[in-house]
Protein backbone atom coordinates (compact mmCIF):
# COMPACT_ATOMS: atom_id res chain seq x y z
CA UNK A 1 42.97 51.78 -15.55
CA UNK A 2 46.18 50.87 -15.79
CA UNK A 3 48.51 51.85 -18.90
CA UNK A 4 49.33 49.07 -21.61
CA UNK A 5 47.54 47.81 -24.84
CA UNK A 6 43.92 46.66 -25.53
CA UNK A 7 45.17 43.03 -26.72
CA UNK A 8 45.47 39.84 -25.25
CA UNK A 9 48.75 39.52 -23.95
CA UNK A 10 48.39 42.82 -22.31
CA UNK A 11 45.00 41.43 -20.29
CA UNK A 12 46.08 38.34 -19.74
CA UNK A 13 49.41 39.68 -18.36
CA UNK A 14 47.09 42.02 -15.98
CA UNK A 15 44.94 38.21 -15.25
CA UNK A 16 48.00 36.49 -13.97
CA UNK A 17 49.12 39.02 -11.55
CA UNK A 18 45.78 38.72 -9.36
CA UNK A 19 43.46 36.66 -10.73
CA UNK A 20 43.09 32.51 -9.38
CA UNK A 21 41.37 30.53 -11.79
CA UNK A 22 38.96 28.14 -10.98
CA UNK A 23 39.40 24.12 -11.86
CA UNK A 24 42.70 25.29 -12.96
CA UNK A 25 46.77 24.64 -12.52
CA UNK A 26 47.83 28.13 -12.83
CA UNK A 27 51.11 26.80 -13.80
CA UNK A 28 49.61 25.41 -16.96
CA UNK A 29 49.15 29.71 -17.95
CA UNK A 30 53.12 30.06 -18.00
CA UNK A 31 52.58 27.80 -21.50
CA UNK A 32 49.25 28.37 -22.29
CA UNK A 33 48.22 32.37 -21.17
CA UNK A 34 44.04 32.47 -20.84
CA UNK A 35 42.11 33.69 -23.47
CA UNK A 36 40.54 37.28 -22.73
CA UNK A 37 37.04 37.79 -24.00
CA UNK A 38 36.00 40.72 -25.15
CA UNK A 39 32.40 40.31 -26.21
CA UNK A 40 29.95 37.26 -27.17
CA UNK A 41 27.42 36.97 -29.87
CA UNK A 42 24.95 33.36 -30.35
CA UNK A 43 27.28 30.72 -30.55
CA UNK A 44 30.68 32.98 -30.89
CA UNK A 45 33.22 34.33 -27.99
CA UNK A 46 35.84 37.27 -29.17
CA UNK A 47 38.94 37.85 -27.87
CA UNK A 48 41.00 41.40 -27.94
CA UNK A 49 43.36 40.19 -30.48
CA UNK A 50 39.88 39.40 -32.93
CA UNK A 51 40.21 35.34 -33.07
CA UNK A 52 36.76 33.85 -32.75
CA UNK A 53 35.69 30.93 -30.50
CA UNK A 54 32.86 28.71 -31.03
CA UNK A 55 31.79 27.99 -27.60
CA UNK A 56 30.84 24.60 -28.11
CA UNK A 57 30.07 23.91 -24.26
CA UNK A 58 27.90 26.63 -23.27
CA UNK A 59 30.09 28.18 -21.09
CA UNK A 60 29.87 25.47 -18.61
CA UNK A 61 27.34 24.26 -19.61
CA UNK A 62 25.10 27.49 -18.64
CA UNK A 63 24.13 29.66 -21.74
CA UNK A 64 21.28 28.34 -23.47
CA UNK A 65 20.36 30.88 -25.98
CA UNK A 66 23.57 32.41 -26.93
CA UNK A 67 25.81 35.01 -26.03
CA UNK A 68 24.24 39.10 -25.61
CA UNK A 69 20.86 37.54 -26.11
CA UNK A 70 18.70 40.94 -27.02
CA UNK A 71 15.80 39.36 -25.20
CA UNK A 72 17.18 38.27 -21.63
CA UNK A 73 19.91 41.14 -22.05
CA UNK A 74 16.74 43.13 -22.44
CA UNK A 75 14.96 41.95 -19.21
CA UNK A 76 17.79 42.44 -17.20
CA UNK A 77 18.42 45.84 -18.19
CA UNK A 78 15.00 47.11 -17.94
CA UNK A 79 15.37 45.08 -13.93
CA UNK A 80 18.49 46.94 -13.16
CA UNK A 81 16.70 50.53 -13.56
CA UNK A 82 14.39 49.22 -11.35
CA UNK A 83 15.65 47.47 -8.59
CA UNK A 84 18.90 45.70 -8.76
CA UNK A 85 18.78 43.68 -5.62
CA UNK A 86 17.09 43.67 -1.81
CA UNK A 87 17.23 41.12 1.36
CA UNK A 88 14.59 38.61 0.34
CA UNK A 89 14.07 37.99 4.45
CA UNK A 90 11.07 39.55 5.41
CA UNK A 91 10.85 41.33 1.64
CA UNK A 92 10.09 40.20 -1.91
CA UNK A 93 10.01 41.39 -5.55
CA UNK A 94 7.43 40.72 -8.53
CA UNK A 95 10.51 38.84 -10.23
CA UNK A 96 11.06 36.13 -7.72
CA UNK A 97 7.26 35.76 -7.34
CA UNK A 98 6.61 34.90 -10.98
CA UNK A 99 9.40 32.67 -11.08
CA UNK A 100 8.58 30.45 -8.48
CA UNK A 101 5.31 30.39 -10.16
CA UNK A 102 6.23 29.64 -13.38
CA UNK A 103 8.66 26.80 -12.22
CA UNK A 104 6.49 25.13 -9.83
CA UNK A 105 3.87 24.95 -13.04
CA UNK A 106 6.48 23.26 -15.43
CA UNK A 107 8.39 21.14 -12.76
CA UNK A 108 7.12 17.71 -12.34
CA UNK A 109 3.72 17.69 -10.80
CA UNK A 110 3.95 18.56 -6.56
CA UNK A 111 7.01 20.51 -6.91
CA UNK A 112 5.27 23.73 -5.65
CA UNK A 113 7.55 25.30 -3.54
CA UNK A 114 10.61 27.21 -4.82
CA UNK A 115 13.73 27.94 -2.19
CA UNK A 116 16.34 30.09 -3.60
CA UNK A 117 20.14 30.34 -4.23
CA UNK A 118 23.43 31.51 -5.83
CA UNK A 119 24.21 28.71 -7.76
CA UNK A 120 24.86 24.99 -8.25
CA UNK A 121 26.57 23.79 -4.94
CA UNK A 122 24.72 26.23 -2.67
CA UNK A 123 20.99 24.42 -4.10
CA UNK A 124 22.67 20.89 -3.34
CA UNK A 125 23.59 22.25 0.00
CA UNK A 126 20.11 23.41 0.51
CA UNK A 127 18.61 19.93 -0.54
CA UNK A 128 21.03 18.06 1.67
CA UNK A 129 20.00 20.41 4.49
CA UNK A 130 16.82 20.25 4.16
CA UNK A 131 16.09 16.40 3.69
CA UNK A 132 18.28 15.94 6.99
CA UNK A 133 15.91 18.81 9.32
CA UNK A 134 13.18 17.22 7.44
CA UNK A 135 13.20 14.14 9.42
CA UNK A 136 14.85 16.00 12.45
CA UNK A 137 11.49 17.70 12.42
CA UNK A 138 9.47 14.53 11.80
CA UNK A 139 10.85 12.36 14.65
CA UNK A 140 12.95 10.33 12.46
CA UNK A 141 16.69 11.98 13.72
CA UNK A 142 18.15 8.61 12.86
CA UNK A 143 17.87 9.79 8.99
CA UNK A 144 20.86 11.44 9.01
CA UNK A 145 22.90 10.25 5.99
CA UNK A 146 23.39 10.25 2.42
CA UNK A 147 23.43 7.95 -0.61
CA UNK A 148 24.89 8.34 -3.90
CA UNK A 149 26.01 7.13 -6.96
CA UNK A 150 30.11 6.29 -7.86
CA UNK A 151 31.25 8.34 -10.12
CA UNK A 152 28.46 11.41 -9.68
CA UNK A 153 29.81 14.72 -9.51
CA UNK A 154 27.23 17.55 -7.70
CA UNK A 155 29.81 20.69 -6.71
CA UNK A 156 32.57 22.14 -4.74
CA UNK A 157 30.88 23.03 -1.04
CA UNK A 158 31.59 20.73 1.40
CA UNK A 159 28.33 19.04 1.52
CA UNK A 160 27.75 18.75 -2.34
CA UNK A 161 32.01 17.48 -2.55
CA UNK A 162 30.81 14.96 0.21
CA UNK A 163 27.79 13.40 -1.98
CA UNK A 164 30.15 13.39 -5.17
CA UNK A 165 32.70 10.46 -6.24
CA UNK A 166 34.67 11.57 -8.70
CA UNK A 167 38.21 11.56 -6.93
CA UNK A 168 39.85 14.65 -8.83
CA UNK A 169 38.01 16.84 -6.55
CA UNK A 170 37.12 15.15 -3.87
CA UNK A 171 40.09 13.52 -2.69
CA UNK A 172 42.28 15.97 -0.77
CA UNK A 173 39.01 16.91 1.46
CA UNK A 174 37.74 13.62 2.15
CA UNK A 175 39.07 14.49 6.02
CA UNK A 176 36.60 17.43 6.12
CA UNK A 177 33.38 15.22 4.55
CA UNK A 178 30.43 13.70 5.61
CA UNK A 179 30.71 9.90 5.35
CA UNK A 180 28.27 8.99 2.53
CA UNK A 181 27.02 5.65 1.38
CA UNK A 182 28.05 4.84 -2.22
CA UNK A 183 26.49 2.20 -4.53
CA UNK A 184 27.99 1.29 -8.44
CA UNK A 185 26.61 3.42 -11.03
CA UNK A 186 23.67 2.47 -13.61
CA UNK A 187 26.65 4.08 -16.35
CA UNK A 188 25.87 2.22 -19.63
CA UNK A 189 29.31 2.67 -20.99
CA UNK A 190 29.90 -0.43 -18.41
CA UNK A 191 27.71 -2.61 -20.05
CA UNK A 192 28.10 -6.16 -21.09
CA UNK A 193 27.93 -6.67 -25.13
CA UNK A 194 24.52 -7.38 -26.63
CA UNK A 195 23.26 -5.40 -23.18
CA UNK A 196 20.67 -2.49 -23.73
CA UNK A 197 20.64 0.08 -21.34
CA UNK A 198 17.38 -0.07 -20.09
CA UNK A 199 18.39 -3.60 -19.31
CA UNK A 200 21.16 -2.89 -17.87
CA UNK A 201 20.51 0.16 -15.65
CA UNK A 202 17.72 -2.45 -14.03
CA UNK A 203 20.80 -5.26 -13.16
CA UNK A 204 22.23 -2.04 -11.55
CA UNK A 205 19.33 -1.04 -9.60
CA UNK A 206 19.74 -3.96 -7.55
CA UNK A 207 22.66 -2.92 -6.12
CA UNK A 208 20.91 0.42 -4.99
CA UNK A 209 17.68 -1.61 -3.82
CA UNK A 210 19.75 -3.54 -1.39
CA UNK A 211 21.38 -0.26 -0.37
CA UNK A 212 18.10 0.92 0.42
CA UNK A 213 16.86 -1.88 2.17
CA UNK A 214 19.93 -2.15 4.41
CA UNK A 215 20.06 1.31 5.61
CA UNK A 216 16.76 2.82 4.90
CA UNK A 217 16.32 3.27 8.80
CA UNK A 218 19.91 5.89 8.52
CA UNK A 219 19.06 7.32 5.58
CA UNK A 220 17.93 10.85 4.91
CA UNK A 221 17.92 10.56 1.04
CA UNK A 222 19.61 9.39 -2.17
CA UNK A 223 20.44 12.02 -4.20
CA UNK A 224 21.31 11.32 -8.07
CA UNK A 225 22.37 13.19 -11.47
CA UNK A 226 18.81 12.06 -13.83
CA UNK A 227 20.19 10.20 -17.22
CA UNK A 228 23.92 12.03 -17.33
CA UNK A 229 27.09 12.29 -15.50
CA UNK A 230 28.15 14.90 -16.74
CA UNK A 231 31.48 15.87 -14.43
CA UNK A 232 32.34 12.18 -14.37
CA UNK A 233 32.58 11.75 -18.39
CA UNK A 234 29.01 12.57 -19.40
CA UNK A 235 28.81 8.71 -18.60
CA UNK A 236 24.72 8.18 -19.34
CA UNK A 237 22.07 5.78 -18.20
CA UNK A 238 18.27 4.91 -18.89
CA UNK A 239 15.01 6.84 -17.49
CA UNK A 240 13.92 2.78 -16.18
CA UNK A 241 16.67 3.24 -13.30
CA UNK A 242 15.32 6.80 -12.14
CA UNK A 243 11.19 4.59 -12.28
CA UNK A 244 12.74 2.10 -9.87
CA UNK A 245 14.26 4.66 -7.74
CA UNK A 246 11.38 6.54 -6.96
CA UNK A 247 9.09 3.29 -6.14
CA UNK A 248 11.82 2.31 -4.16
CA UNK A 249 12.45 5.81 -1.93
CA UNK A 250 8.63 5.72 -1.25
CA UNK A 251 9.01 1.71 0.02
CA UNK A 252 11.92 3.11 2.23
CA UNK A 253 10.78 6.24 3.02
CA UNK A 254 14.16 7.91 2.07
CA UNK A 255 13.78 11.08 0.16
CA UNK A 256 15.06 11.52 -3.92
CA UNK A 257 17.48 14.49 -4.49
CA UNK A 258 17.37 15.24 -8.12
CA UNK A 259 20.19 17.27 -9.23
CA UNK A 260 18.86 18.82 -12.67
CA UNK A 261 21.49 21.33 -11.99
CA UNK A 262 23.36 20.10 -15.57
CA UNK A 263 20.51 18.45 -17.46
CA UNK A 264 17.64 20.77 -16.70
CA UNK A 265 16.39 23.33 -19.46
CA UNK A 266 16.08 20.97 -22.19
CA UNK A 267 19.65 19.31 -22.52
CA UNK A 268 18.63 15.95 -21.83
CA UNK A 269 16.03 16.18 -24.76
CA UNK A 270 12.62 17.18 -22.31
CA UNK A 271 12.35 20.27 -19.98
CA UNK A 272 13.79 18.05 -17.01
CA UNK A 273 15.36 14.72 -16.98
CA UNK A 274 12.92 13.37 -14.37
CA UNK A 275 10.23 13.86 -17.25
CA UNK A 276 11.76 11.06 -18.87
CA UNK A 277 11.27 8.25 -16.18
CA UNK A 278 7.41 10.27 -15.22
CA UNK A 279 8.42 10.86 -11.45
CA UNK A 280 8.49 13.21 -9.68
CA UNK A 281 11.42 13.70 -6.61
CA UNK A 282 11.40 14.85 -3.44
CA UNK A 283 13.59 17.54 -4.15
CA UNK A 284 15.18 19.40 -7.68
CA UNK A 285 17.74 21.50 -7.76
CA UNK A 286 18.50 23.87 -11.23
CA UNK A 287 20.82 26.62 -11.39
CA UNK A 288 23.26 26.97 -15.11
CA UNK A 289 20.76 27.02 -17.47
CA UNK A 290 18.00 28.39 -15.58
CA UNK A 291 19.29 32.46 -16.18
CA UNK A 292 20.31 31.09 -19.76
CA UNK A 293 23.66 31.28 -18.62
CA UNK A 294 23.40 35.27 -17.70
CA UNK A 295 23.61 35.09 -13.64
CA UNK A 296 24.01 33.33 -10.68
CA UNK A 297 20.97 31.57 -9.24
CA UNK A 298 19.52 28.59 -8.34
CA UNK A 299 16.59 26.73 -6.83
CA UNK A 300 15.71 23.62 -4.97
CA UNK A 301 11.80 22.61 -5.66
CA UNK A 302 10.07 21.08 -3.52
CA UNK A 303 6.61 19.59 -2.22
CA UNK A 304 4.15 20.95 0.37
CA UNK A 305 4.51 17.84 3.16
CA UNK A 306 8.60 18.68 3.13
CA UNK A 307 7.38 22.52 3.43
CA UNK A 308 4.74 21.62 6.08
CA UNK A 309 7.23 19.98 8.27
CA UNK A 310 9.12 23.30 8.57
CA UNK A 311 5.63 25.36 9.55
CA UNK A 312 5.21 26.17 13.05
CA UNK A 313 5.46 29.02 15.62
CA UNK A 314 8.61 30.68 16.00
CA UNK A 315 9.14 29.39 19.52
CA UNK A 316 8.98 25.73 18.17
CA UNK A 317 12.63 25.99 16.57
CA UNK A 318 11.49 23.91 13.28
CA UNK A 319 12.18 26.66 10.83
CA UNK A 320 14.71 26.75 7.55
CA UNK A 321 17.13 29.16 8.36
CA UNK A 322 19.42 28.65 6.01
CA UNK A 323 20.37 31.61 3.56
CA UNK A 324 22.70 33.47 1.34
CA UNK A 325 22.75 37.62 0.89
CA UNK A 326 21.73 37.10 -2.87
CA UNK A 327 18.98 34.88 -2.69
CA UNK A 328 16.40 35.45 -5.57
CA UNK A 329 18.56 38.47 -7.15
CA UNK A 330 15.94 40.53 -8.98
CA UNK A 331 18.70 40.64 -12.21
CA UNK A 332 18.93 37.03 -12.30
CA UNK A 333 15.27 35.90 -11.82
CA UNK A 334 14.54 38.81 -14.69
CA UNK A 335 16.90 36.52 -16.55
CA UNK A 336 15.64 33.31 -15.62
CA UNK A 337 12.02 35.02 -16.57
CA UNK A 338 13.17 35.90 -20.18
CA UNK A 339 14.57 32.58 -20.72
CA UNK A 340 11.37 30.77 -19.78
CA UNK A 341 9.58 33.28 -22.20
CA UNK A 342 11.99 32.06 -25.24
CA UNK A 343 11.20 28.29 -24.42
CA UNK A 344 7.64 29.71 -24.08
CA UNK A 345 7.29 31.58 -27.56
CA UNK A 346 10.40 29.14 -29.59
CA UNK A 347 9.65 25.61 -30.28
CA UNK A 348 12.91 24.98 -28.08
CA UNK A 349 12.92 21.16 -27.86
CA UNK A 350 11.76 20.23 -30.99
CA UNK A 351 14.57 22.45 -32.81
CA UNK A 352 17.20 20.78 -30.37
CA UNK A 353 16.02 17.13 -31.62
CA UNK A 354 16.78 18.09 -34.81
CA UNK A 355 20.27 19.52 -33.91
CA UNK A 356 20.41 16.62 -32.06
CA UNK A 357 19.84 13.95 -34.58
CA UNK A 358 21.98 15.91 -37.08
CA UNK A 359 25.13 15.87 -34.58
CA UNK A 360 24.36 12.09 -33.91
CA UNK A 361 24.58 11.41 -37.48
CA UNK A 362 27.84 13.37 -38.18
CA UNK A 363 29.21 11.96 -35.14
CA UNK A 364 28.70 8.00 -35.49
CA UNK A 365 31.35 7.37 -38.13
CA UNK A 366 33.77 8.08 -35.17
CA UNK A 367 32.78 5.18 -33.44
CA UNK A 368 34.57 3.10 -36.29
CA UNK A 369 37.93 4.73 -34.81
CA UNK A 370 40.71 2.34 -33.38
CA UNK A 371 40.76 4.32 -30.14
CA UNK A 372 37.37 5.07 -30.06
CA UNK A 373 35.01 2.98 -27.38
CA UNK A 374 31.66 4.81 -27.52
CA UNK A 375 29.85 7.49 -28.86
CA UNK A 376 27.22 8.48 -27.08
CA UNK A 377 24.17 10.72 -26.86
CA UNK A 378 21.15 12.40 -24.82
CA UNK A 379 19.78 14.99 -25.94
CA UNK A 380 21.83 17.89 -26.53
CA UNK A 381 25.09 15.96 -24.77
CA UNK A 382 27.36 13.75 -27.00
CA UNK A 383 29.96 12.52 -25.92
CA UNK A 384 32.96 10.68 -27.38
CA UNK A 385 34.90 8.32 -25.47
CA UNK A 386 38.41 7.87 -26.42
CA UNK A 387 40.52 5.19 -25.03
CA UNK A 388 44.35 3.54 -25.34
CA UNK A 389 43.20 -0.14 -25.88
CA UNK A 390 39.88 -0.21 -27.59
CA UNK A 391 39.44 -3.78 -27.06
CA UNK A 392 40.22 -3.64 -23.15
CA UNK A 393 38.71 -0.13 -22.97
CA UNK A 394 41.87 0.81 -20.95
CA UNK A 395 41.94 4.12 -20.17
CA UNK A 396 44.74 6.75 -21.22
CA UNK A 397 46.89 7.36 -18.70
CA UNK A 398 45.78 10.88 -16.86
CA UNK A 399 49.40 11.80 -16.18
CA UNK A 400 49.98 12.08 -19.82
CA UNK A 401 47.35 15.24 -19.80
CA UNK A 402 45.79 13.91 -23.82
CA UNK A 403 42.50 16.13 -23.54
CA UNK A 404 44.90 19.44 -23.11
CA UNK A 405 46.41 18.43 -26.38
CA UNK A 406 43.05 18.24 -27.56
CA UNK A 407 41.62 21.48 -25.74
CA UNK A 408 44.29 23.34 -28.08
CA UNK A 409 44.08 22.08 -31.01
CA UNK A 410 40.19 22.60 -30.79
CA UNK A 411 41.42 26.88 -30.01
CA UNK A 412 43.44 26.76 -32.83
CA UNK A 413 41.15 25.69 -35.14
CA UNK A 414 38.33 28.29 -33.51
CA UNK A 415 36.29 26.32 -31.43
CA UNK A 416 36.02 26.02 -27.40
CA UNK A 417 35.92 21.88 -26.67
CA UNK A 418 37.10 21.21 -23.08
CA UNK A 419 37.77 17.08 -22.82
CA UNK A 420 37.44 15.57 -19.86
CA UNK A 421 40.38 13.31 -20.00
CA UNK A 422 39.85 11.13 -22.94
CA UNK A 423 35.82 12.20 -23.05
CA UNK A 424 35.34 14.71 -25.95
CA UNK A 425 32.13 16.01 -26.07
CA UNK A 426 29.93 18.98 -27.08
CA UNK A 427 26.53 20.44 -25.28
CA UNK A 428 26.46 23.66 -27.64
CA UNK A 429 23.94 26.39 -27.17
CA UNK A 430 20.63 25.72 -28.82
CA UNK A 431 20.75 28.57 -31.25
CA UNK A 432 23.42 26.71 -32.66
CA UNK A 433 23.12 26.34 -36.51
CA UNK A 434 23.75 23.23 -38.72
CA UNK A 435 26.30 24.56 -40.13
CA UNK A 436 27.94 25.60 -36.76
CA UNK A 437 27.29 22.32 -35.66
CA UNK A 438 28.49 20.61 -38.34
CA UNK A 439 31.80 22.46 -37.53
CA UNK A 440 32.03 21.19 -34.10
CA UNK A 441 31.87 17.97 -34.66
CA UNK A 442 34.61 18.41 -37.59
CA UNK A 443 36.71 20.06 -35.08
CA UNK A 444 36.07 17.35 -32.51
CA UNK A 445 36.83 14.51 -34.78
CA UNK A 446 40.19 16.40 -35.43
CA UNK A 447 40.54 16.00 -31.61
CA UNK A 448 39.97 12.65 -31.98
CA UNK A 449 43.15 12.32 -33.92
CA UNK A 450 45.44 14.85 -31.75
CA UNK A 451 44.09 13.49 -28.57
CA UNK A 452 44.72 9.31 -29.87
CA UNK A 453 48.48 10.75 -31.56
CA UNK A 454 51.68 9.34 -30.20
């Protein structure tokens, strides 16, 4: 260990010398040094100077049940004196078995097989790959492309960056990507006045069904975030769009990608989005919440006529050989394990509508605000919209950076908000008390102001 102090500006010193942040200009650090954590506990992160940190978006929207959880830190421990990790080729462990069990009983009925990953991206890659050799395998090699939603966000990789639409992160790579069919977003926030969203995510389908009935001979599947954007403004829509979706895959044959990878685990208000709208896709892919935001894994679910296609002598070529040196990491599916106890032994959801409702209530006044265009809500996700012309809806300008102002005023005053742009919003873990959450939304309404400010 190097010599020097045990406080922050001695880490983050030590940070900037070697460490690349992700999603970050590390120019911005020269003004704003990052924040070293020393421990977490529920709701709260510490740094090394002793400030406190309500983390008010889960870490990424990953940690369910709070920082140093005693049960899922428990699990993992007792995992990690027993086997920490081994090639899952040709091998397996008691943790990975149970937890494809256990999923494949609370996913949407016919999601009974369980393929395994690091994280987000890699399960989107997986899905992507797997709808395409699906139909390789089935005689259909036309099916090779991709449709998707504007504005949907579903990771970094090259495959999941080429499905996405949100031009911050797309944009510079768009040489390297697949060419991907893109229809207009059910969003609500674009709906006419005196429009409900049911109503309005159906006007919307109708882009989508002529999508489908255009290029349903090309297509390999549509793959969709269920009820929330979440990377593109936590920009919502109704459960009646993700109905008509489904009906319409199965008149097309083109397969549904689900990416729960956000909304699974409860946020949304239900286990899994897709529980909402009673279907049932072709293939769902969690990672974030699923180790209660302890380690990384994911998993794509999927049916046994997908798995069938793949099932065949070795000589015929058919098989999935994709795979990563992690997959099904005995720590993290011990995690994933303990978290599916709590929501198991807890009455989870029905404490989260109540946080919910209460957050809703202490949040609606803000929709008064001159610069305020919506406030929104599903489940454990509220979001607040804030915009230059309230009547227009204009945007703020992105150059003039108004969500950082708001990202540390939120720090000073003790709580971790992270706008995106002019979207402040909040998906806190769901030990979270009402008092805690009250705070938040204090603190965000305080944004409000800062972020709207000359």
């Amino acid at each position: 260990m190097q010599a020097g102090g045990d406080d922050n500006a001695t880490w983050a010193a030590r940070d900037l010398r070697h460490v690349w942040h992700p999603c970050t200009q590390m120019k911005d650090h020269e003004s704003l040094p990052p924040i070293p954590v020393r421990r977490g506990v529920g709701v709260w992160l510490e740094d090394y100077d002793g400030h406190r940190y309500l983390d008010a978006i889960s870490s990424w929207w990953t940690n369910l049940f709070g920082h140093a959880n005693a049960r899922i830190s428990g699990a993992v421990a007792d995992q990690a004196a027993n086997l920490e990790h081994v090639l899952l080729a040709g091998f397996t462990h008691k943790p990975a078995i149970v937890l494809a069990e256990r999923l494949s009983a609370l996913a949407p009925a016919g999601l009974s097989r369980c393929f395994y990953a690091d994280n987000g991206s890699a399960a989107v890659e997986v899905a992507l790959k797997m709808s395409f050799h699906y139909w390789q395998n089935s005689g259909r090699p036309a099916k090779q492309r991709f449709l998707t939603l504007s504005n949907s966000y579903h990771g970094e990789t090259l495959g999941a960056l080429s499905v996405g639409d949100v031009p911050l992160y797309r944009q510079v790579y768009d040489p390297l990507l697949l060419r991907v069919l893109t229809v207009p977003s059910p969003d609500c926030y674009q709906r006419a006045a005196g429009t409900s969203w049911a109503a309005h995510s159906e006007q919307q389908f109708a882009l989508m069904e002529a999508a489908l009935a255009q290029h349903a001979d090309e297509l390999a599947a549509v793959i969709v975030e269920p009820l929330v954007q979440c990377a593109g403004g936590m920009r919502m829509y109704d459960a009646r769009y993700l109905a008509l979706l489904r009906e319409a895959c199965d008149r097309h044959r083109v397969h549904l990608i689900a990416d729960e990878i956000a909304v699974g685990f409860g946020r949304t208000g239900t286990l899994f989005a897709c529980e909402q709208a009673g279907i049932t896709p072709d293939f769902m892919c969690l990672s974030k919440g699923l180790t209660g935001g302890y380690l990384p894994l994911s998993v794509v679910l999927t049916g046994e006529q997908v798995y069938a296609a793949f099932y065949d002598e070795y000589c015929a070529q058919r098989a999935f050989l994709h795979s990563h040196s992690y997959t099904g990491n005995p720590l993290a599916c011990a995690a994933a394990l303990a978290t599916l106890d709590i929501f198991a032994s807890e009455p989870v959801l029905e404490r989260n509508r109540a946080l919910a409702a209460r957050m809703a209530a202490r949040a609606a006044p803000l929709g008064a605000h001159a610069h305020v265009a919506e406030v929104r809500q599903c489940g454990m996700i509220l979001a607040i919209e804030t915009v230059r012309h309230k009547a227009t809806r204009e945007p703020w300008p992105w150059q003039e950076r108004r969500g950082l102002r708001a990202y540390r005023h939120a720090l000073e005053r003790g709580v971790l908000l992270r706008p995106l742009g002019g979207v402040i919003y909040c998906m806190p873990p769901y030990v979270i008390t009402d008092a805690e959450a009250d705070r938040i939304i204090d603190v965000a309404a305080e944004c409000v102001e800062v972020l709207c400010g000359a």
